[in-house]
Protein backbone atom coordinates (compact mmCIF):
# COMPACT_ATOMS: atom_id res chain seq x y z
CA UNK A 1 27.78 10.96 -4.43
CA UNK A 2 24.44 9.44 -4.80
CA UNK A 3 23.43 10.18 -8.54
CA UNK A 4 19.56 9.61 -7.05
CA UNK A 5 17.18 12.53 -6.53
CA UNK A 6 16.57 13.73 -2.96
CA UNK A 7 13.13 12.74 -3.10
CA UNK A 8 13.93 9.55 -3.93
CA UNK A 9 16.73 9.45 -1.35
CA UNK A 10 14.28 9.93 1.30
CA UNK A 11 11.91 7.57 -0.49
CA UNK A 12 14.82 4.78 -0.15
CA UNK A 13 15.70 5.87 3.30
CA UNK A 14 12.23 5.02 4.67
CA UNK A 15 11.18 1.62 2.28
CA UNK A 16 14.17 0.52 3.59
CA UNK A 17 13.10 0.79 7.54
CA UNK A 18 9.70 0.04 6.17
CA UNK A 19 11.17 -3.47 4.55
CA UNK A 20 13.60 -3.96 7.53
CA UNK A 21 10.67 -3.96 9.94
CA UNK A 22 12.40 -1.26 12.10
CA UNK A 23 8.77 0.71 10.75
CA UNK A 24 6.01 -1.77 11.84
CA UNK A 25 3.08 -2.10 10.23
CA UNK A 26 0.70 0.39 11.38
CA UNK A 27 3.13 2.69 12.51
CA UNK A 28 3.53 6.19 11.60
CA UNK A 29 6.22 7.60 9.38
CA UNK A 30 7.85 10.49 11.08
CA UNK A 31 5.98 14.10 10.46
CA UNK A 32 6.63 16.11 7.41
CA UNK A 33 8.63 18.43 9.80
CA UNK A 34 11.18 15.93 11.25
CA UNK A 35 11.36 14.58 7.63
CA UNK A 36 12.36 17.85 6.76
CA UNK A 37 14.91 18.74 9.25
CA UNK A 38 16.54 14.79 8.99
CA UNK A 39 17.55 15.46 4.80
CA UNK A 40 16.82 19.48 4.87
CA UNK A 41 14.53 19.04 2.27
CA UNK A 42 11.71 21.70 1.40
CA UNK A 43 7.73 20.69 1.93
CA UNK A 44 7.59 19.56 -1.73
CA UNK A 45 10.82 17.16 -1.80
CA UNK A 46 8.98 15.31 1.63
CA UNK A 47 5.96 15.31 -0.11
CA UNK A 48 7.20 13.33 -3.56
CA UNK A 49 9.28 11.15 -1.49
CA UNK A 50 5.71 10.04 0.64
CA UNK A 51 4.32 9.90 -3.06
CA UNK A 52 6.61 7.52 -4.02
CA UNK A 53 5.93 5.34 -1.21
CA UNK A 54 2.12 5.29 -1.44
CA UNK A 55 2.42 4.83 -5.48
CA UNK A 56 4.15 1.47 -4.28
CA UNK A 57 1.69 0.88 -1.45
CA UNK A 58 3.72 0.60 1.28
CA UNK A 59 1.93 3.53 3.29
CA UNK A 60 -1.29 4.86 3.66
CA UNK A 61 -2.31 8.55 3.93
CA UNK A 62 -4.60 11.03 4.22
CA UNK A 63 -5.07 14.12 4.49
CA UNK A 64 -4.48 15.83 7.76
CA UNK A 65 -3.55 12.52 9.60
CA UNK A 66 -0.11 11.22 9.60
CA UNK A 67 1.31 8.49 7.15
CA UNK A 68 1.40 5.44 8.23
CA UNK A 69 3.07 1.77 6.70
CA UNK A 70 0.64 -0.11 5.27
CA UNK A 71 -0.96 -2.70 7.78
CA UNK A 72 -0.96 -5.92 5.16
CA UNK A 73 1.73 -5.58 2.70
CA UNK A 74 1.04 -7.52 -0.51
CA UNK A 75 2.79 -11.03 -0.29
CA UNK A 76 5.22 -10.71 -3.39
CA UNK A 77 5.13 -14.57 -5.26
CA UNK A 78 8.79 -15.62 -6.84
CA UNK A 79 7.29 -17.44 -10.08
CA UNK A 80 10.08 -19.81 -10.01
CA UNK A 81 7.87 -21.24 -7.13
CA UNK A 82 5.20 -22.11 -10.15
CA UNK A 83 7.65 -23.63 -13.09
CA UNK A 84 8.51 -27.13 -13.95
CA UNK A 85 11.12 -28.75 -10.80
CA UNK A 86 14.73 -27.01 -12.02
CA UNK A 87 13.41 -24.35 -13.99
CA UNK A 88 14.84 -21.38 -12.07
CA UNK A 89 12.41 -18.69 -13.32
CA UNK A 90 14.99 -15.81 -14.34
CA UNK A 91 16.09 -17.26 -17.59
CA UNK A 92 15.18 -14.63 -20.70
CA UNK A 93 12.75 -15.89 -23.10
CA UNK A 94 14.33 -15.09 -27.09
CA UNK A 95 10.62 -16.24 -28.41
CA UNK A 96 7.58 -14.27 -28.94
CA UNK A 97 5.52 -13.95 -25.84
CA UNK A 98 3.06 -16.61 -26.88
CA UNK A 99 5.98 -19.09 -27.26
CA UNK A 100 6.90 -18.26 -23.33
CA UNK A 101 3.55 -18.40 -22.22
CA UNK A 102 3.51 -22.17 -24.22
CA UNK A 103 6.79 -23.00 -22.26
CA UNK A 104 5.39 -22.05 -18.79
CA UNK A 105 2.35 -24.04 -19.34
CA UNK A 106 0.13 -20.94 -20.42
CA UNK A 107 0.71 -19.06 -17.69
CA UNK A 108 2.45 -15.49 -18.28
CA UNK A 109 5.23 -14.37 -15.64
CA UNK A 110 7.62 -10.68 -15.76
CA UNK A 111 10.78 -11.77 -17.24
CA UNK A 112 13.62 -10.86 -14.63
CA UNK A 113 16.24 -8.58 -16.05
C-alpha cells in the first residue's frame, strides 16, 4: 500500500501526466467532479492535491475557471552543466558553505542528496 496521502496521490497521479506530456501545456486538468469520482476523494482532498500542484507551478488557477498546466514550465538547469569538465555536480561538500562556494568558483548550487 502506498504509505502517501491521498491528496498527494492524486497530486502524483496528475504531475506525472503533466511531466509525461499526456497533459499539454495549456490544457485543462479534469473538473473537480471527475477528480472526485476517479480516486473517490471528498471536495477538500481534490482541492489540496490542485494545491500542491500550483505551490510547484505546474498549473494555473482561478477561481471559477478550470485548472489548467502551466503554459511555460520553468526550464530546470542540472548545475553539473556549470562545474569544471569531470566534476559531476552531485558529490557532497564536508566543508563549510563558503569553502563549496570557493570550490565551484563562487557560485552556490543545492547539494544533491
Amino acid at each position: 500500500m502506498d504509505p502517501r496521502s491521498l491528496h498527494e496521490r492524486i497530486a502524483a497521479d496528475l504531475r506525472a501526466q503533466i511531466l509525461s506530456g499526456d497533459l499539454a501545456p495549456a490544457s485543462a486538468l479534469p473538473s473537480t467532479a471527475q477528480l472526485k469520482k476517479r480516486f473517490d476523494a471528498s471536495n477538500a482532498t481534490v482541492q489540496k492535491a490542485l494545491q500542491l500542484l500550483k505551490n510547484e507551478e505546474l498549473v494555473v488557477g482561478r477561481a471559477g475557471a478550470s485548472v489548467t498546466v502551466r503554459a511555460r514550465r520553468q526550464r530546470t538547469v542540472r548545475p553539473s552543466s556549470y562545474l569544471a569538465a569531470g566534476a559531476s555536480g552531485t558529490e557532497q561538500c564536508s566543508e563549510p558553505v563558503d569553502r563549496c562556494r570557493e570550490e565551484r568558483g563562487g557560485r552556490t548550487f543545492p547539494m544533491i542528496p
